[in-house]
N, C-alpha and C. Protein backbone atom coordinates (compact mmCIF):
# COMPACT_ATOMS: atom_id res chain seq x y z
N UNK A 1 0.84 -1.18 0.00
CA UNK A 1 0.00 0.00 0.00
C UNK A 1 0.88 1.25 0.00
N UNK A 2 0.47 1.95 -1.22
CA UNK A 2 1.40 3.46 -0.88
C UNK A 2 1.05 4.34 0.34
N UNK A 3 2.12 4.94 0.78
CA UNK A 3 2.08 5.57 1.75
C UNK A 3 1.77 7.47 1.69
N UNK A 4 0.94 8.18 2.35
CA UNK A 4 0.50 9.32 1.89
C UNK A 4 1.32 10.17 2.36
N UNK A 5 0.94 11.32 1.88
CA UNK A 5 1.85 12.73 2.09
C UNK A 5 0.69 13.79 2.94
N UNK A 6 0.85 14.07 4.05
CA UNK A 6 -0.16 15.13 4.89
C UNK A 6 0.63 16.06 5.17
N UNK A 7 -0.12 17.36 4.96
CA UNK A 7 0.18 18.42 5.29
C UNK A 7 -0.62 19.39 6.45
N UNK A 8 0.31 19.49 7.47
CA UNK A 8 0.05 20.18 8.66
C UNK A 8 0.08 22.06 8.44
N UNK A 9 -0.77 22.81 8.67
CA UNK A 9 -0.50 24.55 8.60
C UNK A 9 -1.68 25.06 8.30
N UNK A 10 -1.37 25.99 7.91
CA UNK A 10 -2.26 27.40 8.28
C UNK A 10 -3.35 27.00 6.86
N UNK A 11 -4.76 27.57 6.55
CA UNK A 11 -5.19 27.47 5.60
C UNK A 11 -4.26 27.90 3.69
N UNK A 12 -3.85 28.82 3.84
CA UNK A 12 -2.85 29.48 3.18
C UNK A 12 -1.81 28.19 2.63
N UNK A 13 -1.38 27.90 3.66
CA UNK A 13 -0.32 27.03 3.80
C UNK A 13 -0.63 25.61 3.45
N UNK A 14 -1.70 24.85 3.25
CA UNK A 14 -2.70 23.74 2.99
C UNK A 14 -3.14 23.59 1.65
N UNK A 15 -3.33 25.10 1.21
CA UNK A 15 -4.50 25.09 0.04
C UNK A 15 -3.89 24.66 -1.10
N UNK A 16 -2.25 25.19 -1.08
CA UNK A 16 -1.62 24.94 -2.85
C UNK A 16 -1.57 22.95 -2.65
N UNK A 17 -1.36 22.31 -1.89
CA UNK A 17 -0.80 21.40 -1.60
C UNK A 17 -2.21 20.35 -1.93
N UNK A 18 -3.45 20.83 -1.57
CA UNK A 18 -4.57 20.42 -1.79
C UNK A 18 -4.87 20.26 -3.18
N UNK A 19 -4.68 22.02 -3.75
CA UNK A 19 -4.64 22.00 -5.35
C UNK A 19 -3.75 20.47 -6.01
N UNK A 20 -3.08 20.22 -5.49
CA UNK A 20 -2.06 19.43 -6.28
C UNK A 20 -2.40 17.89 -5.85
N UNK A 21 -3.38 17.66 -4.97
CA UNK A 21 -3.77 16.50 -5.14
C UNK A 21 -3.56 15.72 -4.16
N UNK A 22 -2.71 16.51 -2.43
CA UNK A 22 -2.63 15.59 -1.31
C UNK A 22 -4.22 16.02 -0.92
N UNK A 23 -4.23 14.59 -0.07
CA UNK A 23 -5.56 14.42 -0.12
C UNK A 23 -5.71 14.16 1.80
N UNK A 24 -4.34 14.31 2.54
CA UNK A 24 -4.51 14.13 4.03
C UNK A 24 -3.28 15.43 4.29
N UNK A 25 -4.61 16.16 5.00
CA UNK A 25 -3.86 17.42 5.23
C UNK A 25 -4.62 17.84 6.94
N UNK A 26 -3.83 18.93 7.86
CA UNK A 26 -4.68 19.16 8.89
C UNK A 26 -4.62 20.54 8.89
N UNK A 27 -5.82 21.42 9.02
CA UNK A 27 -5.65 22.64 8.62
C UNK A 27 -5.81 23.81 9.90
N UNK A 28 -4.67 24.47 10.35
CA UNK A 28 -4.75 25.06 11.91
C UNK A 28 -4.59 26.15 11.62
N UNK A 29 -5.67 27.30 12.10
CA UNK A 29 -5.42 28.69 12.14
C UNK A 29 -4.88 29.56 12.71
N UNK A 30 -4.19 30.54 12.13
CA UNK A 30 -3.05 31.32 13.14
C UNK A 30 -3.95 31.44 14.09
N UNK A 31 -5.01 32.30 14.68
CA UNK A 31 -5.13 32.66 16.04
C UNK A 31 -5.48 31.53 16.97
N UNK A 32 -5.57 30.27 16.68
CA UNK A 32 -5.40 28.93 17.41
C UNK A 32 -4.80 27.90 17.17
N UNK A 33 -3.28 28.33 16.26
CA UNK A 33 -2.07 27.44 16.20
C UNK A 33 -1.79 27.11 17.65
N UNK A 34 -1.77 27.74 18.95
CA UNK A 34 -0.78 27.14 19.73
C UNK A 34 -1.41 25.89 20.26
N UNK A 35 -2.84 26.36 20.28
CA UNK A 35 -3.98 25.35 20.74
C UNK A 35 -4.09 24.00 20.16
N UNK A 36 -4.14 24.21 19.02
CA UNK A 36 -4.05 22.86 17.78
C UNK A 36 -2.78 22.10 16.92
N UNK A 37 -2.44 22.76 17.03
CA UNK A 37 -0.79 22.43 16.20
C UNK A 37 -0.09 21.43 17.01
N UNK A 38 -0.17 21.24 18.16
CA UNK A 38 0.12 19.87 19.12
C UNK A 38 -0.65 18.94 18.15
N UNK A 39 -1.93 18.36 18.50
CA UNK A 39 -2.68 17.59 18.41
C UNK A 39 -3.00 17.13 17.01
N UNK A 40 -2.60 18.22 15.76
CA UNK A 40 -2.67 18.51 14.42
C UNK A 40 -1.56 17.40 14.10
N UNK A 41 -0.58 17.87 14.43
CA UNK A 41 1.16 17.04 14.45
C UNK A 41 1.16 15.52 14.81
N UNK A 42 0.64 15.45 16.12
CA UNK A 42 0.30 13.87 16.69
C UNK A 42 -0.44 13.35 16.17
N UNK A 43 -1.31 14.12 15.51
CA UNK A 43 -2.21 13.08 14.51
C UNK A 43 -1.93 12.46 13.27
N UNK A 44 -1.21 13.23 12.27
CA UNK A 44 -0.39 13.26 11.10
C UNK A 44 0.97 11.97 11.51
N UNK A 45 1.76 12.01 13.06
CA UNK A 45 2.39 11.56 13.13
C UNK A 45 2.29 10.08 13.88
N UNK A 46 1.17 10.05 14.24
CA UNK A 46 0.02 8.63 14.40
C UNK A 46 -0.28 7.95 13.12
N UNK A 47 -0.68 8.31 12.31
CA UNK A 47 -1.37 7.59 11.28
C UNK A 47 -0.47 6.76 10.38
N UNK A 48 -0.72 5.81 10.47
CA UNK A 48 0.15 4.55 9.89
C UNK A 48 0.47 4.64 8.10
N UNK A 49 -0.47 5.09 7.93
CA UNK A 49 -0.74 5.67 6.03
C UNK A 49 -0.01 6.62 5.84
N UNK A 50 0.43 6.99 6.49
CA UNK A 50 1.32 8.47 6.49
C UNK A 50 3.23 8.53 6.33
N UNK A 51 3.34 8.68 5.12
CA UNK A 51 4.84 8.32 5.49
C UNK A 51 5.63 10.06 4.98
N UNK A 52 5.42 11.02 4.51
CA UNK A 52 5.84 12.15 4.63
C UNK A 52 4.84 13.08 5.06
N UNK A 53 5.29 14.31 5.93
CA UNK A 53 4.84 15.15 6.46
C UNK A 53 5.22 16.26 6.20
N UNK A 54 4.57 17.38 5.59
CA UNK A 54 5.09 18.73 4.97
C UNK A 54 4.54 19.88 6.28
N UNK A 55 5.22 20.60 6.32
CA UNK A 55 4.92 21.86 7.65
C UNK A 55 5.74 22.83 7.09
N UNK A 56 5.51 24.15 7.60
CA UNK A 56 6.28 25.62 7.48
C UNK A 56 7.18 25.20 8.57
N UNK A 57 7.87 25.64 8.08
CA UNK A 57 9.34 25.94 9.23
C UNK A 57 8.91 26.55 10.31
N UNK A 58 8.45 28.01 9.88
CA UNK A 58 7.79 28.74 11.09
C UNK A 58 7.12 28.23 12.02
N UNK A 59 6.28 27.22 11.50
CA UNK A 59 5.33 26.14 12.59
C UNK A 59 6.09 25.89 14.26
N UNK A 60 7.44 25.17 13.60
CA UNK A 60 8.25 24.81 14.49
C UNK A 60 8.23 24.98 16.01
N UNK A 61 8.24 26.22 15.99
CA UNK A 61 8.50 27.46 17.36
C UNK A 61 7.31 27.57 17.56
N UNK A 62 6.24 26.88 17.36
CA UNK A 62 4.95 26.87 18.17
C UNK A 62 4.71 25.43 18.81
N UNK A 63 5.38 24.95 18.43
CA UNK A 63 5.07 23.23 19.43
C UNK A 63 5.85 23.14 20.54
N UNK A 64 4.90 21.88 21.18
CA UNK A 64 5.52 22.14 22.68
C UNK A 64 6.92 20.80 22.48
N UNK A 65 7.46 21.40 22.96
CA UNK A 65 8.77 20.94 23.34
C UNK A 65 8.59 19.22 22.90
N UNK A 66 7.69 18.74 23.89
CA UNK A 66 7.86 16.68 23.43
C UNK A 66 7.51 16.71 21.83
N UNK A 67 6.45 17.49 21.27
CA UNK A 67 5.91 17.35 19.94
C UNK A 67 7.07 17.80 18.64
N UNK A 68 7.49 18.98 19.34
CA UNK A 68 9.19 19.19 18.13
C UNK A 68 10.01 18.35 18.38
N UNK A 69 10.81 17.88 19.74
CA UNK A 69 11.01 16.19 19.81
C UNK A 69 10.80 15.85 19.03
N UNK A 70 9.31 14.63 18.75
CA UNK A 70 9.09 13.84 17.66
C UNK A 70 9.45 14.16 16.85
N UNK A 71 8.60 15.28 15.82
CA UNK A 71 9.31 16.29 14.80
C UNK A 71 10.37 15.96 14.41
N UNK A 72 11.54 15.97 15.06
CA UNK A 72 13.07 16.70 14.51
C UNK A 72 13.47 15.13 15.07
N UNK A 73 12.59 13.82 15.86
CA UNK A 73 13.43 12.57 15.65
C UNK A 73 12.71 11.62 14.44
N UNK A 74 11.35 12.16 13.89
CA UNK A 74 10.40 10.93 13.27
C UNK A 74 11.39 10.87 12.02
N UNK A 75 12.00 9.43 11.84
CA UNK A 75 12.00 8.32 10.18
C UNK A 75 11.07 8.35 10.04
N UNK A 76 10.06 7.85 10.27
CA UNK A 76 8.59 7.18 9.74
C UNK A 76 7.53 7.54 10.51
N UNK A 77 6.87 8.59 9.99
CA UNK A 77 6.78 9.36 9.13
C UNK A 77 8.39 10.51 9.06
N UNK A 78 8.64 11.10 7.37
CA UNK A 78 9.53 11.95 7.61
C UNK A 78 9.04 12.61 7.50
N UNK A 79 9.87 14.07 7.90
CA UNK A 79 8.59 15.42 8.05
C UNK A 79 9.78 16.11 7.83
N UNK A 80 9.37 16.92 6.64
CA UNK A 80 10.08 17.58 5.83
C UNK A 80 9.38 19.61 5.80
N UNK A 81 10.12 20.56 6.40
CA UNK A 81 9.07 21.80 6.29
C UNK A 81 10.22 22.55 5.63
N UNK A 82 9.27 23.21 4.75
CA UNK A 82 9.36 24.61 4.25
C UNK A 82 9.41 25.73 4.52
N UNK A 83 9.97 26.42 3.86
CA UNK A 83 10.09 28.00 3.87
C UNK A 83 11.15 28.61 5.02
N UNK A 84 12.17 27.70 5.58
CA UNK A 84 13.55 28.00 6.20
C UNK A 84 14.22 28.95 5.34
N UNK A 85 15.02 29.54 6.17
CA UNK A 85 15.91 30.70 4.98
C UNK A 85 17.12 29.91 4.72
N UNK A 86 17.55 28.56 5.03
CA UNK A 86 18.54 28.19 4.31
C UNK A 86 18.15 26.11 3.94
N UNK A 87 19.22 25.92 3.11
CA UNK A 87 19.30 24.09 2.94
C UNK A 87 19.61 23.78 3.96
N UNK A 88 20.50 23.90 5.02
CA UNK A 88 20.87 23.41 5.95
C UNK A 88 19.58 21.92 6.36
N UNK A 89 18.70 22.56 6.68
CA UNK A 89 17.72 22.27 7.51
C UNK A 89 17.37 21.01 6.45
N UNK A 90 16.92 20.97 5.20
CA UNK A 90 16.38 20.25 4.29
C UNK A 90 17.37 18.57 4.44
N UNK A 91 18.83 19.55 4.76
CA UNK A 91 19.82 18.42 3.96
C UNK A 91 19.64 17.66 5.37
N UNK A 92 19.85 18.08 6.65
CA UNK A 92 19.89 17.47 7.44
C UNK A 92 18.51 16.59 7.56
N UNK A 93 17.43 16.86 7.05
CA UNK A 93 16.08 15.99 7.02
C UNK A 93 16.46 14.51 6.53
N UNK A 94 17.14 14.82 4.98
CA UNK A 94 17.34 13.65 3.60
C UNK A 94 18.10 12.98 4.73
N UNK A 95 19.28 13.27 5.57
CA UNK A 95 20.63 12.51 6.19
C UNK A 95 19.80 11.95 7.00
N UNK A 96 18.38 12.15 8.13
CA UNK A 96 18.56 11.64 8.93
C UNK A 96 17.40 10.66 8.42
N UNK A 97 16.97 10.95 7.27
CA UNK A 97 15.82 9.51 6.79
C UNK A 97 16.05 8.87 5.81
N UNK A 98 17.44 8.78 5.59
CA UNK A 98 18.48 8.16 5.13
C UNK A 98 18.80 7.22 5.09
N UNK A 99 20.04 8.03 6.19
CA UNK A 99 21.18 7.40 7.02
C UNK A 99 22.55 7.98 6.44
N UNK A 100 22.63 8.75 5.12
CA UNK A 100 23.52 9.16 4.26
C UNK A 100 23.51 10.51 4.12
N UNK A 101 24.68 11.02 3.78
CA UNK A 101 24.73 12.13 3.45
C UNK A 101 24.85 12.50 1.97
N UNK A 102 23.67 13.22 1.52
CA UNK A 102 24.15 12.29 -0.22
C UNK A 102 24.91 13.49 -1.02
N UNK A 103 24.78 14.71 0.39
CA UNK A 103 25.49 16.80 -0.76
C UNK A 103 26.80 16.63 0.01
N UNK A 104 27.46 15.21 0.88
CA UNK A 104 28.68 15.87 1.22
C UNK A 104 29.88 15.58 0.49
N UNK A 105 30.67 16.04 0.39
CA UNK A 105 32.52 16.18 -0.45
C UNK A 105 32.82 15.10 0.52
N UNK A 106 33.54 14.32 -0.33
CA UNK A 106 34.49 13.14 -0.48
C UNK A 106 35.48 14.12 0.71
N UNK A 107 35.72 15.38 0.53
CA UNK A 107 36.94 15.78 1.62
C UNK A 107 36.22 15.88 2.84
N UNK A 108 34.92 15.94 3.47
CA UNK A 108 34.67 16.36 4.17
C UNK A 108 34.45 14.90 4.61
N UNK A 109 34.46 13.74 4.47
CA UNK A 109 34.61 12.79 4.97
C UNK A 109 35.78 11.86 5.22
N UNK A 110 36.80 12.45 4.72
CA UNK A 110 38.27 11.99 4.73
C UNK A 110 39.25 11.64 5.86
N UNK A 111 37.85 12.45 7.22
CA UNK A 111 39.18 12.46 8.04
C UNK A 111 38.20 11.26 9.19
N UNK A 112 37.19 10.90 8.51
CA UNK A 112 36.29 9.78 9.23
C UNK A 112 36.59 8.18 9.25
């Protein structure tokens, strides 16, 4: 069974992703992100059908502490967010649902 793609955020943040055909999304509004965005997350990161998870970066800094935990440890589901001001963040996602680093220089592993 293929595994789905849900998207956690703001209506804004939901709608292009909808356009395009994900079909498990949870949709939390700024003036009751802090309220929902826990429970939004645990749910997306419960569901067994679920094997990537898309979020704003910004999201981040609104979850409580155990829920960015999960976040920043889940393989399965991976949860991949957008709109960071740099790759950093992206590359370290691919490495840790991996296991590889697939953007690093042959030198930067030389001394491993």
């Amino acid at each position: 069974m293929a595994q789905e793609i849900a998207v956690v955020g703001s209506p804004e943040f939901t709608t292009g992703f909808r356009l395009a055909g994900v079909r498990r999304f949870e949709t939390v509004t700024d003036d009751r992100k802090d309220d929902e965005l826990d429970a939004a997350v645990e749910s997306v990161l419960g569901d067994e059908d679920v094997g990537i998870v898309v979020m704003n970066d910004a999201d981040l800094d609104h979850l409580s502490r155990n829920v960015r935990n999960a976040v920043e440890t889940s393989i399965e589901p991976t949860v991949v967010t957008l709109g960071g001001g740099g790759s950093s963040g992206l590359r370290e996602q691919i490495k840790r649902a991996i296991g590889i680093d697939l953007m690093s220089d042959d030198s930067e592993n030389e001394g491993d």
